[in-house]
Structure formats: C-alpha cells, structure tokens
C-alpha atoms as a PDB file:
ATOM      1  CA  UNK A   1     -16.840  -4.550  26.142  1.00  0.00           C
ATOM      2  CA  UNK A   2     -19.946  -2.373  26.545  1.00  0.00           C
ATOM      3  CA  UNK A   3     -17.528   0.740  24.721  1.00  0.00           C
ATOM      4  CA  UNK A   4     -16.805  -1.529  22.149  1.00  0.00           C
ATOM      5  CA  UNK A   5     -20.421  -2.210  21.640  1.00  0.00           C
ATOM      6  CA  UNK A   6     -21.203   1.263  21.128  1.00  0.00           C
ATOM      7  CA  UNK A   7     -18.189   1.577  18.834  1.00  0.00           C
ATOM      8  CA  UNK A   8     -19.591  -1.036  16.915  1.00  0.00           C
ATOM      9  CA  UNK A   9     -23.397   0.572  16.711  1.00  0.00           C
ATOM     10  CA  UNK A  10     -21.813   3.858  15.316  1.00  0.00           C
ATOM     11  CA  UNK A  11     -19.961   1.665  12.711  1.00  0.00           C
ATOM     12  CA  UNK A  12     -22.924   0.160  11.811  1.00  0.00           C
ATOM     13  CA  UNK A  13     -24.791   3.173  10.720  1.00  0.00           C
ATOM     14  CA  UNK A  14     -21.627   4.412   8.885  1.00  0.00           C
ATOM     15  CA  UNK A  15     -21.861   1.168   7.168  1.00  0.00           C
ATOM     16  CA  UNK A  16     -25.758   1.271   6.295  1.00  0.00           C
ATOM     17  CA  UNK A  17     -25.104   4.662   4.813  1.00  0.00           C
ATOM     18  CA  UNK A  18     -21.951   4.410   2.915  1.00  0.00           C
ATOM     19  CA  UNK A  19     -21.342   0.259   2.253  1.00  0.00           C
ATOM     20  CA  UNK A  20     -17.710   0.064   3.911  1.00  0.00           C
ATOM     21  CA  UNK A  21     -16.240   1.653   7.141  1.00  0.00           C
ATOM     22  CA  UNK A  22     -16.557  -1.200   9.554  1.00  0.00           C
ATOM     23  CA  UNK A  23     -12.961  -2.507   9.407  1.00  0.00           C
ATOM     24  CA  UNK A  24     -11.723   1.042   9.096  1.00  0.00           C
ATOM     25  CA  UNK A  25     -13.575   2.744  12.433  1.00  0.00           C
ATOM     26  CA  UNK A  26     -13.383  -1.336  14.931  1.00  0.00           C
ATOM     27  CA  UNK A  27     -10.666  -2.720  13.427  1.00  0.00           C
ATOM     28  CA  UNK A  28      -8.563   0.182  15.133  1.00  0.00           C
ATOM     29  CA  UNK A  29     -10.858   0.920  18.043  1.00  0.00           C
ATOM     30  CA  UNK A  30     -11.260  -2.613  18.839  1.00  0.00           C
ATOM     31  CA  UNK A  31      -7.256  -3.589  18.435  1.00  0.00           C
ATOM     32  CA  UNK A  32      -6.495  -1.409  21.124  1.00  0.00           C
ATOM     33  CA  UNK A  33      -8.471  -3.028  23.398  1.00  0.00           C
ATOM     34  CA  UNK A  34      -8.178  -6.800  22.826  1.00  0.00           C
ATOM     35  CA  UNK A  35      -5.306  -6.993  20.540  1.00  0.00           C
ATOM     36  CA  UNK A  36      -5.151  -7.045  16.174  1.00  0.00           C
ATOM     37  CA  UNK A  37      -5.473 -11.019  15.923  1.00  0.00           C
ATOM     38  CA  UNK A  38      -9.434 -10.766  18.522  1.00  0.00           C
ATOM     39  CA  UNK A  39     -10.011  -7.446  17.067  1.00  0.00           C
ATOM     40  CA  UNK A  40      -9.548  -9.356  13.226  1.00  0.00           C
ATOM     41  CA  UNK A  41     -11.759 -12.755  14.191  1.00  0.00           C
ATOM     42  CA  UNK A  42     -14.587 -10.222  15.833  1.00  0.00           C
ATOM     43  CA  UNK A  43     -14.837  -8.528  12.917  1.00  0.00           C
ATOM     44  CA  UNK A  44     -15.546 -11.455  10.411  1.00  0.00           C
ATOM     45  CA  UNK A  45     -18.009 -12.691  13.283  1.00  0.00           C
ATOM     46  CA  UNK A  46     -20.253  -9.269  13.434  1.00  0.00           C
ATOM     47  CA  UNK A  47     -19.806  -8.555  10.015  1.00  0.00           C
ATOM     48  CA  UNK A  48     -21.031 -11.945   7.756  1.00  0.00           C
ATOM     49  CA  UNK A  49     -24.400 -12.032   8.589  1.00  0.00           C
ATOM     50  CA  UNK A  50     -25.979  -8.631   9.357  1.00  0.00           C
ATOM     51  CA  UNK A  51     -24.162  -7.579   5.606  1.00  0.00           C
ATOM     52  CA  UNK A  52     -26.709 -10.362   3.576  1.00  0.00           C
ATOM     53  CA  UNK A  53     -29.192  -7.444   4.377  1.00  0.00           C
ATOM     54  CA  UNK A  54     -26.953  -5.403   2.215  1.00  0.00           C
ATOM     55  CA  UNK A  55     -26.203  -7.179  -0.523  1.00  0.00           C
ATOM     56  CA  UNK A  56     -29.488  -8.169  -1.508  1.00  0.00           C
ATOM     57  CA  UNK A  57     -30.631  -4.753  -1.364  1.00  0.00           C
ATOM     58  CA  UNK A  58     -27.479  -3.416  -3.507  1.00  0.00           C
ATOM     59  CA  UNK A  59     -27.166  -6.459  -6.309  1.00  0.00           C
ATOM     60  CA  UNK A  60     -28.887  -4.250  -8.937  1.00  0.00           C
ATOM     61  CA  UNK A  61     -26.151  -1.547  -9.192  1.00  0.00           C
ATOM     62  CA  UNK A  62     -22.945  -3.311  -8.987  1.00  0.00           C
ATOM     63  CA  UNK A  63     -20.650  -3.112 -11.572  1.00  0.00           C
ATOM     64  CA  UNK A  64     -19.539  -6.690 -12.129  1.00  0.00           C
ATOM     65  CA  UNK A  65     -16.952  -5.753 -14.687  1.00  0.00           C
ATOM     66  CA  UNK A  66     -14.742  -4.069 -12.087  1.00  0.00           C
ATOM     67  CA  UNK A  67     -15.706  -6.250  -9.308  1.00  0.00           C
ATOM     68  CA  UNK A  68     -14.431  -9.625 -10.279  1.00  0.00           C
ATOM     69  CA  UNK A  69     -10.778  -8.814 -10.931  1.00  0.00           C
ATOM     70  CA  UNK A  70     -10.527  -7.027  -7.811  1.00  0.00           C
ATOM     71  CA  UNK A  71     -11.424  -9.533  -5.858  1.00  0.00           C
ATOM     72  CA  UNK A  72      -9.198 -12.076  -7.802  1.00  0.00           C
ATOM     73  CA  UNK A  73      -6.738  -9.568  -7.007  1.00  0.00           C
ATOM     74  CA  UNK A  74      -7.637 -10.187  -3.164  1.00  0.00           C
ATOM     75  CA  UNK A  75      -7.707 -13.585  -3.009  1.00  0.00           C
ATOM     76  CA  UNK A  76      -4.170 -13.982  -4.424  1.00  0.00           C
ATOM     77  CA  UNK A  77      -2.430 -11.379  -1.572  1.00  0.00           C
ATOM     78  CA  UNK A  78      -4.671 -12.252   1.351  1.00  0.00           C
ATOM     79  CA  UNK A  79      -2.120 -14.593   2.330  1.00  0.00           C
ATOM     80  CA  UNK A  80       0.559 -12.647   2.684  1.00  0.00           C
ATOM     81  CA  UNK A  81      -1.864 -10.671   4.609  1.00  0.00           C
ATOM     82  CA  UNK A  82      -2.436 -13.335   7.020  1.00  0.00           C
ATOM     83  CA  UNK A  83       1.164 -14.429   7.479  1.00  0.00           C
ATOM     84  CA  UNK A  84       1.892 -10.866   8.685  1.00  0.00           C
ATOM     85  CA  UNK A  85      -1.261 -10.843  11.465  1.00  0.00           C
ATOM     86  CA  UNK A  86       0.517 -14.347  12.317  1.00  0.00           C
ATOM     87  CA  UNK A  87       3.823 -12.923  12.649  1.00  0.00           C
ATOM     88  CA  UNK A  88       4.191  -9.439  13.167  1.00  0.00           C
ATOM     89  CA  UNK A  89       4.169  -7.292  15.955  1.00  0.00           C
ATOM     90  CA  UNK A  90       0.720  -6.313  17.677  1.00  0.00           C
ATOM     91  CA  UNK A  91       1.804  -2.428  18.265  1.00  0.00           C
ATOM     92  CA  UNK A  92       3.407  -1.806  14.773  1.00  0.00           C
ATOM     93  CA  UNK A  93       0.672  -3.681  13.118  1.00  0.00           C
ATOM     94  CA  UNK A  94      -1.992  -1.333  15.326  1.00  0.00           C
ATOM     95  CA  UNK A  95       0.375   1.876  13.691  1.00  0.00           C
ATOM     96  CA  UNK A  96      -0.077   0.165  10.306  1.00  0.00           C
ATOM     97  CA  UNK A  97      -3.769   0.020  10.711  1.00  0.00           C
ATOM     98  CA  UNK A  98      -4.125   3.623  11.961  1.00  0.00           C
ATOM     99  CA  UNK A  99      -1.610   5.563   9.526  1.00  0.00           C
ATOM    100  CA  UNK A 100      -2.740   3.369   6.488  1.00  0.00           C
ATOM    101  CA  UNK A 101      -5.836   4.509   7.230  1.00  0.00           C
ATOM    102  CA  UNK A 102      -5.158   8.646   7.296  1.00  0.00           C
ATOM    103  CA  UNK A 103      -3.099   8.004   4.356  1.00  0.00           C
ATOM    104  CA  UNK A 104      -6.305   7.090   2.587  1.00  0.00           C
ATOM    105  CA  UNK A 105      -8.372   9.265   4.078  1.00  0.00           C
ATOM    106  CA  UNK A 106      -6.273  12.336   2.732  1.00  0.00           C
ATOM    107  CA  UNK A 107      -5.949  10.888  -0.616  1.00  0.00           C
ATOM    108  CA  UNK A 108      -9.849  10.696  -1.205  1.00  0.00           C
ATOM    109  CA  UNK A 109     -11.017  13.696   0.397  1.00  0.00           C
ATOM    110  CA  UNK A 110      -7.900  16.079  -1.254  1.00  0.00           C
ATOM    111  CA  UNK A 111     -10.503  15.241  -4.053  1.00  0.00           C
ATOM    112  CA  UNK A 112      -7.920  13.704  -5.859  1.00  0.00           C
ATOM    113  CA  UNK A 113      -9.253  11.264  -9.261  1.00  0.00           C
ATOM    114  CA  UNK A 114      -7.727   8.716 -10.751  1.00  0.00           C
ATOM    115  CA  UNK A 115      -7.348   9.415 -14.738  1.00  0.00           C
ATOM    116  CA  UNK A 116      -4.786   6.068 -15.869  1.00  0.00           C
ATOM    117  CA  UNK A 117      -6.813   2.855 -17.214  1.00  0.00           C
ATOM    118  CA  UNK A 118      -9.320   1.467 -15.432  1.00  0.00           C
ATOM    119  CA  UNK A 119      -8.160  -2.042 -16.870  1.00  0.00           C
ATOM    120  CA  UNK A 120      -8.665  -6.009 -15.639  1.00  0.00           C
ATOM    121  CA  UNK A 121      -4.868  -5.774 -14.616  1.00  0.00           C
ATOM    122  CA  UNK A 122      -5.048  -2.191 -12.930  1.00  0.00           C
ATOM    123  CA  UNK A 123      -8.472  -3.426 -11.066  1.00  0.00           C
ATOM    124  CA  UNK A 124      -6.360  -6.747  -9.990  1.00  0.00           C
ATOM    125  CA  UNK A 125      -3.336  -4.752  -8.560  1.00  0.00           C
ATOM    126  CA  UNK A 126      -5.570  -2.662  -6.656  1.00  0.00           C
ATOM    127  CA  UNK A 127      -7.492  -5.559  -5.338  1.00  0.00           C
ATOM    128  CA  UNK A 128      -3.926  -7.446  -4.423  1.00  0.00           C
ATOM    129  CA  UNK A 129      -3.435  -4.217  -2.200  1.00  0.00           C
ATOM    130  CA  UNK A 130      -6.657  -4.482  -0.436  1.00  0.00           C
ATOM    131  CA  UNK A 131      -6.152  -8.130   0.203  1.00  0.00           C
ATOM    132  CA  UNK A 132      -2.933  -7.642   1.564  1.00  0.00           C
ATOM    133  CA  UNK A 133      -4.278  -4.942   3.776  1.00  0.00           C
ATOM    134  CA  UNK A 134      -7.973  -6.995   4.507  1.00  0.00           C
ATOM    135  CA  UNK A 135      -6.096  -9.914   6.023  1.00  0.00           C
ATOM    136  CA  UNK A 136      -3.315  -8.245   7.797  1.00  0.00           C
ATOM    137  CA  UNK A 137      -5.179  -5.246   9.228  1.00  0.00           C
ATOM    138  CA  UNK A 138      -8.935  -5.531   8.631  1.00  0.00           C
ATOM    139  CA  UNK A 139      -8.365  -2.801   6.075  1.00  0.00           C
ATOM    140  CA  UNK A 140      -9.860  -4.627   2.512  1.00  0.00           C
ATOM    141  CA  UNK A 141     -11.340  -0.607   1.895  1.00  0.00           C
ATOM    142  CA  UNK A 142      -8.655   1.525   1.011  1.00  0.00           C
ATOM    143  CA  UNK A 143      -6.846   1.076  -1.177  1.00  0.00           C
ATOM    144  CA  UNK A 144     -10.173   0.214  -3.467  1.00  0.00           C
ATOM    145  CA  UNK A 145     -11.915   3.179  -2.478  1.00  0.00           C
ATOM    146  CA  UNK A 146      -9.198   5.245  -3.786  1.00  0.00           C
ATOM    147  CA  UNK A 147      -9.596   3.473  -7.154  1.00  0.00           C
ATOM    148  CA  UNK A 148     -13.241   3.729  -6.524  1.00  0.00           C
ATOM    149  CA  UNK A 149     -13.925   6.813  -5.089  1.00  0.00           C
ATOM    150  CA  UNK A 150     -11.789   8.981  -7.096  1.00  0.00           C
ATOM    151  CA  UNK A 151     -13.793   8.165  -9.904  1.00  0.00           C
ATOM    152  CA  UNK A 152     -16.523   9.755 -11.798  1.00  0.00           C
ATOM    153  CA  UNK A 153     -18.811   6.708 -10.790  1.00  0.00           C
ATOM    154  CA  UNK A 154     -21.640   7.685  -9.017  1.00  0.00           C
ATOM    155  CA  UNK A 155     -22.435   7.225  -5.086  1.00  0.00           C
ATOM    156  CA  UNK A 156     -25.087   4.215  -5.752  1.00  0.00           C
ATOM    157  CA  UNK A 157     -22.786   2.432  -7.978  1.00  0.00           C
ATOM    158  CA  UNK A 158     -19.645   2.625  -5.368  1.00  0.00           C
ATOM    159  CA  UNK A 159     -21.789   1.599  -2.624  1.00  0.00           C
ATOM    160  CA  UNK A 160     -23.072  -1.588  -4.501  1.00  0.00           C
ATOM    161  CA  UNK A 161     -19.513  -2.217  -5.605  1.00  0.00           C
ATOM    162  CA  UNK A 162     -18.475  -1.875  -1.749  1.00  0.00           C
ATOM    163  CA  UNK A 163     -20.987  -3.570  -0.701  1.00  0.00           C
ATOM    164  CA  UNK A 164     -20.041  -7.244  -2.609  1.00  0.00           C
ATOM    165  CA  UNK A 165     -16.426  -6.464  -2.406  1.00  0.00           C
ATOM    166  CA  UNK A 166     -16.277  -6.857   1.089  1.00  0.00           C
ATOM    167  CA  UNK A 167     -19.025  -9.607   1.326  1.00  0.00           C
ATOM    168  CA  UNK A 168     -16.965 -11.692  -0.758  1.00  0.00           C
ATOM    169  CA  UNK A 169     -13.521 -10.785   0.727  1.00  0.00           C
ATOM    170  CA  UNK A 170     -15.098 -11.486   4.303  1.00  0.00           C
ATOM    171  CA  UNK A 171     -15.842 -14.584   3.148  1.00  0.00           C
ATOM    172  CA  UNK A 172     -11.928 -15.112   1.852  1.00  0.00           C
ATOM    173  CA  UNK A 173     -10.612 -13.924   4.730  1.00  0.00           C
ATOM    174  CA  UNK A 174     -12.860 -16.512   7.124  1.00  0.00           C
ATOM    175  CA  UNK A 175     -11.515 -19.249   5.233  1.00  0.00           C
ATOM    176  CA  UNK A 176      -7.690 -17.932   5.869  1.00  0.00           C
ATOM    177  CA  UNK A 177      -7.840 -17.334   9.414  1.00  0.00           C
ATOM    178  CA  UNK A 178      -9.702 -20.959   9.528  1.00  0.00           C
ATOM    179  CA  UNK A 179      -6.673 -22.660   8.276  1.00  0.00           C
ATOM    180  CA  UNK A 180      -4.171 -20.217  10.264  1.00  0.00           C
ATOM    181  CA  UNK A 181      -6.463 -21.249  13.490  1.00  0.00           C
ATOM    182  CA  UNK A 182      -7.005 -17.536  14.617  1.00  0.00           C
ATOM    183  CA  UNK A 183     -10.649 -18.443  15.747  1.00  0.00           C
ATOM    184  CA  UNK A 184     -10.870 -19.032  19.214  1.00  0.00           C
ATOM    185  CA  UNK A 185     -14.194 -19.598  21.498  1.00  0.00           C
ATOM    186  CA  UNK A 186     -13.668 -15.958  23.272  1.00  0.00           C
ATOM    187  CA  UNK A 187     -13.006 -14.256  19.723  1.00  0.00           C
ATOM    188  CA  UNK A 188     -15.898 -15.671  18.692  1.00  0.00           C
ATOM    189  CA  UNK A 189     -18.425 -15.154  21.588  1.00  0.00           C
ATOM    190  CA  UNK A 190     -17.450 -11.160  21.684  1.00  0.00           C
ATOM    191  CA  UNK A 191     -18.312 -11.079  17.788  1.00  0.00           C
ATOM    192  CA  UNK A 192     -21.823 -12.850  18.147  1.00  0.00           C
ATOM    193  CA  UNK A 193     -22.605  -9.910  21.128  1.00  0.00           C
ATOM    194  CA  UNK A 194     -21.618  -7.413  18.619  1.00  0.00           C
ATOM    195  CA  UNK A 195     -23.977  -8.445  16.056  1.00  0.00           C
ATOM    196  CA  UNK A 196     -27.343  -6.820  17.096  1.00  0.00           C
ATOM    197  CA  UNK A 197     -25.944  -3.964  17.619  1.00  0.00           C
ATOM    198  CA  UNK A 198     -24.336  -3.490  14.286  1.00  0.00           C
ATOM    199  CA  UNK A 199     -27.458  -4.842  12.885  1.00  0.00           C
ATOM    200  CA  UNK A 200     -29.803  -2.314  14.036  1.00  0.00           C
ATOM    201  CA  UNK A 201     -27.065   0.394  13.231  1.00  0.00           C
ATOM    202  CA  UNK A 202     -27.082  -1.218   9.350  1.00  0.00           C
ATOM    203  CA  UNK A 203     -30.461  -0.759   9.289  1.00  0.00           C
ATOM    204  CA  UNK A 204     -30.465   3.232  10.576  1.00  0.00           C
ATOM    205  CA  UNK A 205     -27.447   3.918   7.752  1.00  0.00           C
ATOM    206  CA  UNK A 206     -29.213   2.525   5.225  1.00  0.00           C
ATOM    207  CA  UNK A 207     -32.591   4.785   5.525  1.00  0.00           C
ATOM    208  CA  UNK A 208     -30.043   7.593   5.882  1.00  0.00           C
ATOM    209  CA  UNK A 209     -28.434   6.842   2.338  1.00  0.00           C
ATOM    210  CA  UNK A 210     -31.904   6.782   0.430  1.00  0.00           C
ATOM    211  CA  UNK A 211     -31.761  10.372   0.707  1.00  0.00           C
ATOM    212  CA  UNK A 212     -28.372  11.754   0.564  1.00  0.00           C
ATOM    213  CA  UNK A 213     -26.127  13.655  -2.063  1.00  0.00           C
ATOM    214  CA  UNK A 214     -23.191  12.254  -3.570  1.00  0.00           C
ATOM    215  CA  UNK A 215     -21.206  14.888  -1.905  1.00  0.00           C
ATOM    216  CA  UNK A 216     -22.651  14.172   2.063  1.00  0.00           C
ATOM    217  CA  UNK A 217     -22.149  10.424   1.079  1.00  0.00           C
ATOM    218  CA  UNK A 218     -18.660  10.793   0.467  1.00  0.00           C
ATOM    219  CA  UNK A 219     -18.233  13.793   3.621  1.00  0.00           C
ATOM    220  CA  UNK A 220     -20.128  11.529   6.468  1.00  0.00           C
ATOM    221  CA  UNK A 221     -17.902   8.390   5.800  1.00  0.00           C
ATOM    222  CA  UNK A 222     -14.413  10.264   5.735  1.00  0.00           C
ATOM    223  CA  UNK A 223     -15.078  12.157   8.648  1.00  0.00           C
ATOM    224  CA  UNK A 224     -16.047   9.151  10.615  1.00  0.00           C
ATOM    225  CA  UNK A 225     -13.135   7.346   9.163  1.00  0.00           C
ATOM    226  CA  UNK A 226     -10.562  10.189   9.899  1.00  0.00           C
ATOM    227  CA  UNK A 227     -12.107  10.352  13.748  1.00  0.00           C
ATOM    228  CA  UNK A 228     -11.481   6.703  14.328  1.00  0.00           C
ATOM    229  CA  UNK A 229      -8.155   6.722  12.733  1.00  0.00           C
ATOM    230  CA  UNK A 230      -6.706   9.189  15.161  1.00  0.00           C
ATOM    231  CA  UNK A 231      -8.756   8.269  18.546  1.00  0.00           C
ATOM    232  CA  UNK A 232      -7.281   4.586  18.014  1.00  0.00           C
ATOM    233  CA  UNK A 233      -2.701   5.748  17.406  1.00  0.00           C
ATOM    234  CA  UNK A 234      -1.250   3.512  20.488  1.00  0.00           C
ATOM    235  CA  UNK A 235       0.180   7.345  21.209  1.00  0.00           C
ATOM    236  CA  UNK A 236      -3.081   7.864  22.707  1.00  0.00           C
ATOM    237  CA  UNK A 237      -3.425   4.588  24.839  1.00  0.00           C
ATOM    238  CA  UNK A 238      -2.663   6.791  27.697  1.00  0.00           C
ATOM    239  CA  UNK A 239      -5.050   9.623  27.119  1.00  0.00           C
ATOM    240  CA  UNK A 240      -7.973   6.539  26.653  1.00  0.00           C
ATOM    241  CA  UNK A 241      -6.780   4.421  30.042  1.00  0.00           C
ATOM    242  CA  UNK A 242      -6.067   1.427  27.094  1.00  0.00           C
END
C-alpha cells in the first residue's frame, strides 16, 4: 500500500500541473496490485474531493460550448463501460488500460491536430468514447485529449476543460458503480488513505502550472503518462514481484 501511496503523490502533482493524468498513471499502477474493479472504486474515492480545489480555481476558462456535449456523450456510453469492468476479464482489461493508453500517448505527442468539425455531434462521439473508456478502465482522458489537445486551444483553456470534464464524469461514474455495487468497505478505506497524499501533490502541480509554457505543459504530462503506461503491461508483473 505504502508504493501505491507514493504512486498516488506523483499523480497528484501531474494532476495539479496538467488537470488530468490520475486515471491514466493509478488506474494502471494500482490494477496490478489490487485488481481493475479496487483499483476503479479507489480512484473515485481519492479523486472527488481533493479535485473541488481545482475546479473552483479553473471555472473562469472553461469552454462550456465544448464541454457539455462531451459529457452528454459520456453519460450515454458509461454503461457499457461498466458492464465490461463487471464482466470482463481482469488481465485483458489491465492490457486494455495499458495499450489504450500508449495508443494515445503517441497520437498526441506525434503532434498530430485534428482539422474536421469541431461540432455538438463530433464533441458527443468523442465524449461516448471517453465514457466507454472512464467506466471500464478509469481512462475518461484519452480519447478527449486527443480532440482536445490536438487543437489550437491554448494550455489554460484545455486544463479548465479537463479539469470539469472529469469532475463531472467522476461524479457519473460514482453513481454507476453505486448501482453495479462495486463499492466495498476495503475499496473504500484504501481510497480515503490515498487522499492526503494526492491532495498535497494537487497542490505542488498546481504552483508548477502558473509558470509553465504551453509546450512543457503538454511534454511533463505525456512523459509521465507514457512511464506509467509501460511500468504497469502484466508482461512486467514479474520484473515488479506483482
């Protein structure tokens, strides 16, 4: 538990500083050690409260025009999201997490932007994705960020967007697991012993942001990402003692 806590630290400052990351970097890390369903319910523990310090700071620059049909988007898929948690396989959804994860990585820093219409319907298909991906995987990021990211929009104004996208999806995916009764009392213990630690590291990333680039904002989170991606493939369960 104590490695997890550190995990968890780290992820806060990447957090602070860039306004997503925390599914991304403990939803792997954590899965390998307690499974995807504890990993999942520890997240939405650690992660409701310490973000309100976020999300009051950030509600000037969000961009409610391509906020609100992305996260109609998500409501509609979490779901199917949860069903597959339910249902599917621990190892091939820890491979999901991991490679779905690279995937995005490599799309966002091959500097790749998105040029097609940046319409209601082409926000809601990309929030569908991430809802799909939020509940089954803890991964409500990617699939945004590469709508987001590979933008001309401006570090500030992704951040913000971040920011409320996952407040309000965490808050979505609480109520699913609720009615698919994923909490349980240890779940929920190890998440509430997370929390300080991913509070403090909030606070750290969020000094750090106040005076970075747009270019070491989007090179510090990837990195971090990309790290956490390939420490946590089951291939290396071995190397780790997992």
């Amino acid at each position: 538990m104590q490695i997890v806590i550190a995990i968890v630290f780290i992820t806060g400052i990447v957090r602070g500083f860039s306004g997503f990351g925390s599914g991304m970097i403990i939803g792997p890390s954590t899965a390998s050690f307690f499974g995807p369903q504890m990993a999942l319910v520890m997240i939405t523990i650690m992660d409701a409260i310490p973000t309100l310090t976020l999300v009051w700071g950030a509600r000037r620059d969000v961009n409610w025009k391509e906020l609100v049909p992305v996260i109609i988007g998500y409501a509609i898929l979490a779901p199917l999201g949860i069903w597959l948690l339910v249902t599917g396989d621990a190892t091939a959804l820890r491979w999901f997490i991991s490679i779905s994860i690279l995937i995005a990585v490599t799309i966002l820093w091959s500097g790749w932007k998105y040029t097609g219409p940046r319409t209601s319907p082409v926000s809601f298909s990309f929030g569908g994705l991430g809802g799909f991906m939020g509940a089954a995987a803890a991964l409500p990021g990617p699939a945004v960020l590469v709508y987001w990211l590979a933008s001309t929009a401006k570090a500030i104004n992704v951040r913000a967007n971040m920011i409320y996208y996952l407040f309000l999806t965490d808050l979505i995916v609480i109520i699913g697991y609720i009615f698919a009764d994923l909490y349980t009392m240890e779940g929920i213990v190890r998440g509430l012993l997370c929390v300080p630690g991913y509070f403090i590291g909030i606070q750290i990333g969020t000094k750090f942001f106040s005076g970075a680039s747009d270019a070491t904002y989007r090179r510090v989170a990837f990195i971090m990402i990309l790290v956490a991606a390939i420490t946590s493939l089951p291939l290396l369960d071995t190397l780790f003692s997992r």
